[in-house]
Protein backbone atom coordinates (compact mmCIF):
# COMPACT_ATOMS: atom_id res chain seq x y z
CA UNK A 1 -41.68 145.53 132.26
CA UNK A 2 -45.31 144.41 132.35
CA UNK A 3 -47.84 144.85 134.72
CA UNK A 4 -51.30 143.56 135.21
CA UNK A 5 -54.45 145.56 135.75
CA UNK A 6 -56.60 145.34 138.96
CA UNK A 7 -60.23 146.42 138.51
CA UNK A 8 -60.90 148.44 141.74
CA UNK A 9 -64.06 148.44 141.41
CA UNK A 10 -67.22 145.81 140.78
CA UNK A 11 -67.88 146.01 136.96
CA UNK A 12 -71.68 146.69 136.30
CA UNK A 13 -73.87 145.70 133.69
CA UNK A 14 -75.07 147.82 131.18
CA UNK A 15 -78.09 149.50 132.31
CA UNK A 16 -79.27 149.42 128.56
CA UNK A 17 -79.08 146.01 127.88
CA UNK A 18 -77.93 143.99 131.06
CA UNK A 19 -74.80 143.09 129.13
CA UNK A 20 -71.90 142.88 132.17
CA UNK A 21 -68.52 142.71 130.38
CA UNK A 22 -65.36 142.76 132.11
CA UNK A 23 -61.86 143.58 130.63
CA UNK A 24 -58.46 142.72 132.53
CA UNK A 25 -55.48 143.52 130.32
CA UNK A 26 -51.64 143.06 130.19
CA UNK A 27 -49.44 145.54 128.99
CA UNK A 28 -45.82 144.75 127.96
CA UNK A 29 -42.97 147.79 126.70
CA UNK A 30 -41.36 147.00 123.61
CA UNK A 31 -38.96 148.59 121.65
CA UNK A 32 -40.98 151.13 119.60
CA UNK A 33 -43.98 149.01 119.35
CA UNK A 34 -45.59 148.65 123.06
CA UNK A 35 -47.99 144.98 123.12
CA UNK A 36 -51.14 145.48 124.94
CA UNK A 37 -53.02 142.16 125.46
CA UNK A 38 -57.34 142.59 126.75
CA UNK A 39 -58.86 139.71 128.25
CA UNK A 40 -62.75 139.94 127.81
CA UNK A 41 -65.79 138.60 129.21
CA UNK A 42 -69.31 138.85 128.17
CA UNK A 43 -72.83 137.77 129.59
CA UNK A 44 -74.28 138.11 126.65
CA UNK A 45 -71.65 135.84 124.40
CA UNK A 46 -71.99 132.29 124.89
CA UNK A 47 -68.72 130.98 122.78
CA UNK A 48 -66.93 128.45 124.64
CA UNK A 49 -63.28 127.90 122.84
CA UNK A 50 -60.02 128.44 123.75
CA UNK A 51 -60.78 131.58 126.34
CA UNK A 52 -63.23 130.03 128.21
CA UNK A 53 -66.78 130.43 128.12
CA UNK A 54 -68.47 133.72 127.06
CA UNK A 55 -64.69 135.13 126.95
CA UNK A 56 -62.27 136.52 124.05
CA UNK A 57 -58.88 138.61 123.80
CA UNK A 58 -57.73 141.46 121.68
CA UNK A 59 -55.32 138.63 120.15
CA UNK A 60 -58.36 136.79 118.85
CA UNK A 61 -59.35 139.25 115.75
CA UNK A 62 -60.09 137.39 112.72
CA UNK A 63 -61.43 137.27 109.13
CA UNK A 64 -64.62 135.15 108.35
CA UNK A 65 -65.26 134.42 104.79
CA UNK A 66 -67.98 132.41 103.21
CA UNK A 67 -66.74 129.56 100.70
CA UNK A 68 -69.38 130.74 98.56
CA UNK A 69 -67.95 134.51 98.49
CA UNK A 70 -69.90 137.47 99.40
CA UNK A 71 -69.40 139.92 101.73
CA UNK A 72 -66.56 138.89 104.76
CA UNK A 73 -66.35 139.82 108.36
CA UNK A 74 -64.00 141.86 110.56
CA UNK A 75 -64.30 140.36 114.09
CA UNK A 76 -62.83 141.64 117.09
CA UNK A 77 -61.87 139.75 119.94
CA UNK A 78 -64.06 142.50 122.20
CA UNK A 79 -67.31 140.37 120.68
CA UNK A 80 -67.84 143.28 117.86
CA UNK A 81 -67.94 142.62 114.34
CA UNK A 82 -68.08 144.29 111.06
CA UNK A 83 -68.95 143.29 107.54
CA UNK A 84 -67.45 144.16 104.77
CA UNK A 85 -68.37 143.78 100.61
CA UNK A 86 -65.92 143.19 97.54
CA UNK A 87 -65.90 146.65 95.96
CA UNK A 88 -62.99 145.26 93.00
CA UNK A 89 -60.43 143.72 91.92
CA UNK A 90 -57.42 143.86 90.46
CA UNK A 91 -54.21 141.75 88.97
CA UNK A 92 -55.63 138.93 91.22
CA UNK A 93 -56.27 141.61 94.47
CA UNK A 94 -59.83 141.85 95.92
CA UNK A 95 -60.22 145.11 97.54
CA UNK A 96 -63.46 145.50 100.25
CA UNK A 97 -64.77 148.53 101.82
CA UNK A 98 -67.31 148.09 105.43
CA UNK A 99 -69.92 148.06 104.40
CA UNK A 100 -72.82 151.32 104.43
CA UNK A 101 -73.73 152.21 107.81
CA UNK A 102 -71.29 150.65 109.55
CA UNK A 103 -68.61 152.42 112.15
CA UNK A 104 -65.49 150.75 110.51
CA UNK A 105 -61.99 153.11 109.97
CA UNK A 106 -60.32 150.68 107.61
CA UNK A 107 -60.84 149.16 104.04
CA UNK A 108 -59.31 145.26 103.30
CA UNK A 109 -58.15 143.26 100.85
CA UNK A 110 -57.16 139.62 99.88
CA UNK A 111 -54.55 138.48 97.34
CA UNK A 112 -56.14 134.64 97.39
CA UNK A 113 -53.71 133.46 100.49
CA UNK A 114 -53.97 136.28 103.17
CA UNK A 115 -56.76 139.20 104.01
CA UNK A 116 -54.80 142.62 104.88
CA UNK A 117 -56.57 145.60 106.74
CA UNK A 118 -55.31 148.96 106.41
CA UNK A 119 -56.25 151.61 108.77
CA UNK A 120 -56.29 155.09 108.75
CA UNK A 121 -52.99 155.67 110.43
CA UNK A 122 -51.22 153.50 108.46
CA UNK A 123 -51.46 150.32 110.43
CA UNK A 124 -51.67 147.03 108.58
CA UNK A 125 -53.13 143.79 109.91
CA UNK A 126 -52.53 140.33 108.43
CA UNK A 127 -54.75 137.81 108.73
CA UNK A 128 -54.58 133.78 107.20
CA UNK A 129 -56.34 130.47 107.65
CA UNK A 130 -54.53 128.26 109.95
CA UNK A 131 -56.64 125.12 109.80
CA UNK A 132 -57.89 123.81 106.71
CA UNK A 133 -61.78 123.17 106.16
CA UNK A 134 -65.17 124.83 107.50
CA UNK A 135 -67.65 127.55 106.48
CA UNK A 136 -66.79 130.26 107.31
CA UNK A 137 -63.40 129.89 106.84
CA UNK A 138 -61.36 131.03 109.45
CA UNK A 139 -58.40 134.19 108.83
CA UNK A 140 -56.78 134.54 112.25
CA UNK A 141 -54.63 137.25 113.05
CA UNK A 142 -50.75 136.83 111.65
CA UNK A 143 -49.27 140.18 111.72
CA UNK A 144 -49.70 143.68 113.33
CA UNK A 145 -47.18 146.19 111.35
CA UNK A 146 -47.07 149.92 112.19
CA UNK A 147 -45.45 152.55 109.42
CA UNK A 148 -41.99 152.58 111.27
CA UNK A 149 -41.55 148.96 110.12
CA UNK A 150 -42.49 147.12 113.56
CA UNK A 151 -44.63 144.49 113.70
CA UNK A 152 -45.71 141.81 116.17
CA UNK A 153 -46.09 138.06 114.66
CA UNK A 154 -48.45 135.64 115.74
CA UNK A 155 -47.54 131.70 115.59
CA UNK A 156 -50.49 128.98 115.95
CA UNK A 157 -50.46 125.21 116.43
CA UNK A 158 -49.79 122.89 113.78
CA UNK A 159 -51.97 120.08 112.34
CA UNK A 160 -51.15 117.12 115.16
CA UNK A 161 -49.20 119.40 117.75
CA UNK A 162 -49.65 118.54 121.20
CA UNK A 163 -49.07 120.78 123.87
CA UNK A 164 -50.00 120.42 127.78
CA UNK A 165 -52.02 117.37 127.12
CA UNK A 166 -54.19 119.41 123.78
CA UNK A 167 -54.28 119.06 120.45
CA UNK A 168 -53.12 123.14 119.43
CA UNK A 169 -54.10 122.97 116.04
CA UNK A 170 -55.28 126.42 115.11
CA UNK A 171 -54.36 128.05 118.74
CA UNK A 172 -52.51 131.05 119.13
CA UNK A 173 -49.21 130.10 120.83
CA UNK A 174 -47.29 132.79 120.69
CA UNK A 175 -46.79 136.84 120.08
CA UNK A 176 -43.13 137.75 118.71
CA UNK A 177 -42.04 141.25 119.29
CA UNK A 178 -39.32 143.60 118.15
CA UNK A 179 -35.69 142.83 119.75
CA UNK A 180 -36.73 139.11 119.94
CA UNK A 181 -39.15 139.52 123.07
CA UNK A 182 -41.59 136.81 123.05
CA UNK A 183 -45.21 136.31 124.68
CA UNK A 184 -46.64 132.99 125.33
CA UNK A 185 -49.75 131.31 125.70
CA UNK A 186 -50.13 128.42 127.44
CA UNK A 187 -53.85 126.34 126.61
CA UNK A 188 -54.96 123.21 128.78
CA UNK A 189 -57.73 120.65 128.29
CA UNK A 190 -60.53 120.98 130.33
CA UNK A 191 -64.50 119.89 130.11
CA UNK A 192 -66.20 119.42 128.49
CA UNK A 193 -63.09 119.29 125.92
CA UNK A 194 -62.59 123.01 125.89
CA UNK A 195 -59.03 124.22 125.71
CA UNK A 196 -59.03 126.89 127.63
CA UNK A 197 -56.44 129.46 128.36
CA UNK A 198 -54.41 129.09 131.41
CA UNK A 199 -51.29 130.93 131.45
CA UNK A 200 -49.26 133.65 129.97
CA UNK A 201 -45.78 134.44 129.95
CA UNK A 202 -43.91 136.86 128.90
CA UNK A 203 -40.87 138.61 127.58
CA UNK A 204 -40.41 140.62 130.87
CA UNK A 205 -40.22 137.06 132.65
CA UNK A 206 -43.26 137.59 134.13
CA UNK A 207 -46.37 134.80 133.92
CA UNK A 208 -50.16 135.84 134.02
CA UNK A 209 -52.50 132.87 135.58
CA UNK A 210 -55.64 132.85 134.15
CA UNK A 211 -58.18 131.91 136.70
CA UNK A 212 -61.51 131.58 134.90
């Protein structure tokens, strides 16, 4: 059954750097593999894509590569990011470690279609370009798979999609989770041409309004 998170009190900003960031979540039970979904806003981010301005999600980790190689980037969808460098390869496997100096508990690798993450407890994240073009190329998340064997799947928009009045190429439109539950996202046009997120439903029949 899901449930939504009420922040009880005013969020302040961080007496360090003025940074005010706010973090609503969604949690959802599933069968052996429980789906937590952060919402996240920053005053010191000013992005303006599919969340809204100055906002990400959990959902939104991704791979950045340069089409001229080098080192790649980790980046989370709570506005952190870490770098990592090629450290080998092998039988047509790139493996890359974070690089020195930076607090990152997982190594990565990329087999020429897909980067995987492993971390330390066994966890392995999958992430692949979903629209073709740009630099940095973009690796969004396509798989979260824990060492029982459960995963959760991510599904994006395809080239010339419309949904709700936007073009979803590239947009994450759903989350599939073990037994065949299913998470949602709904994304609507808005200015100035932004498709922000608007709605989320879930598996527990339940639907999340986004009010930005």
């Amino acid at each position: 059954m899901g449930n939504r998170s009420v922040v009880q009190v005013r969020p302040m900003p961080d007496p360090a750097t003025g940074e005010l960031l706010v973090d609503p979540d969604i949690k959802l039970i599933a069968q052996k593999f429980n789906l937590s979904i952060d919402f996240y806003y920053s005053s010191h981010n000013t992005d303006n894509a599919e969340y809204g301005r100055s906002r990400s999600a959990s959902v939104a980790a991704k791979v950045l590569s340069s089409t001229s190689g080098g080192p790649v980037t980790i980046q989370r969808g709570e506005f952190i990011a870490f770098p990592y460098t090629g450290i080998g390869a092998s039988g047509g496997i790139i493996a890359y470690a974070a690089q020195t100096g930076v607090a990152a508990l997982s190594t990565l690798s990329f087999d020429g279609t897909a980067f995987t993450e492993y971390l330390n407890d066994g966890t392995q994240l999958v992430y692949q370009n979903q629209v073709a073009g740009g630099d940095p190329v973009v690796h969004s998340l396509i798989r979260v798979q824990v060492t029982s064997g459960n995963r959760h799947s991510y599904s994006y928009g395809t080239s010339g999609e419309v949904r709700y009045g936007s073009v979803s190429i590239g947009l994450l439109m759903a989350i599939h989770a073990p037994a065949g539950n299913l998470v949602t996202f709904l994304c609507a046009s808005g200015p100035p041409d932004i498709r922000a997120l608007r709605l989320v439903s879930t598996f527990s029949l339940q639907t999340f309004p986004i009010i930005w």
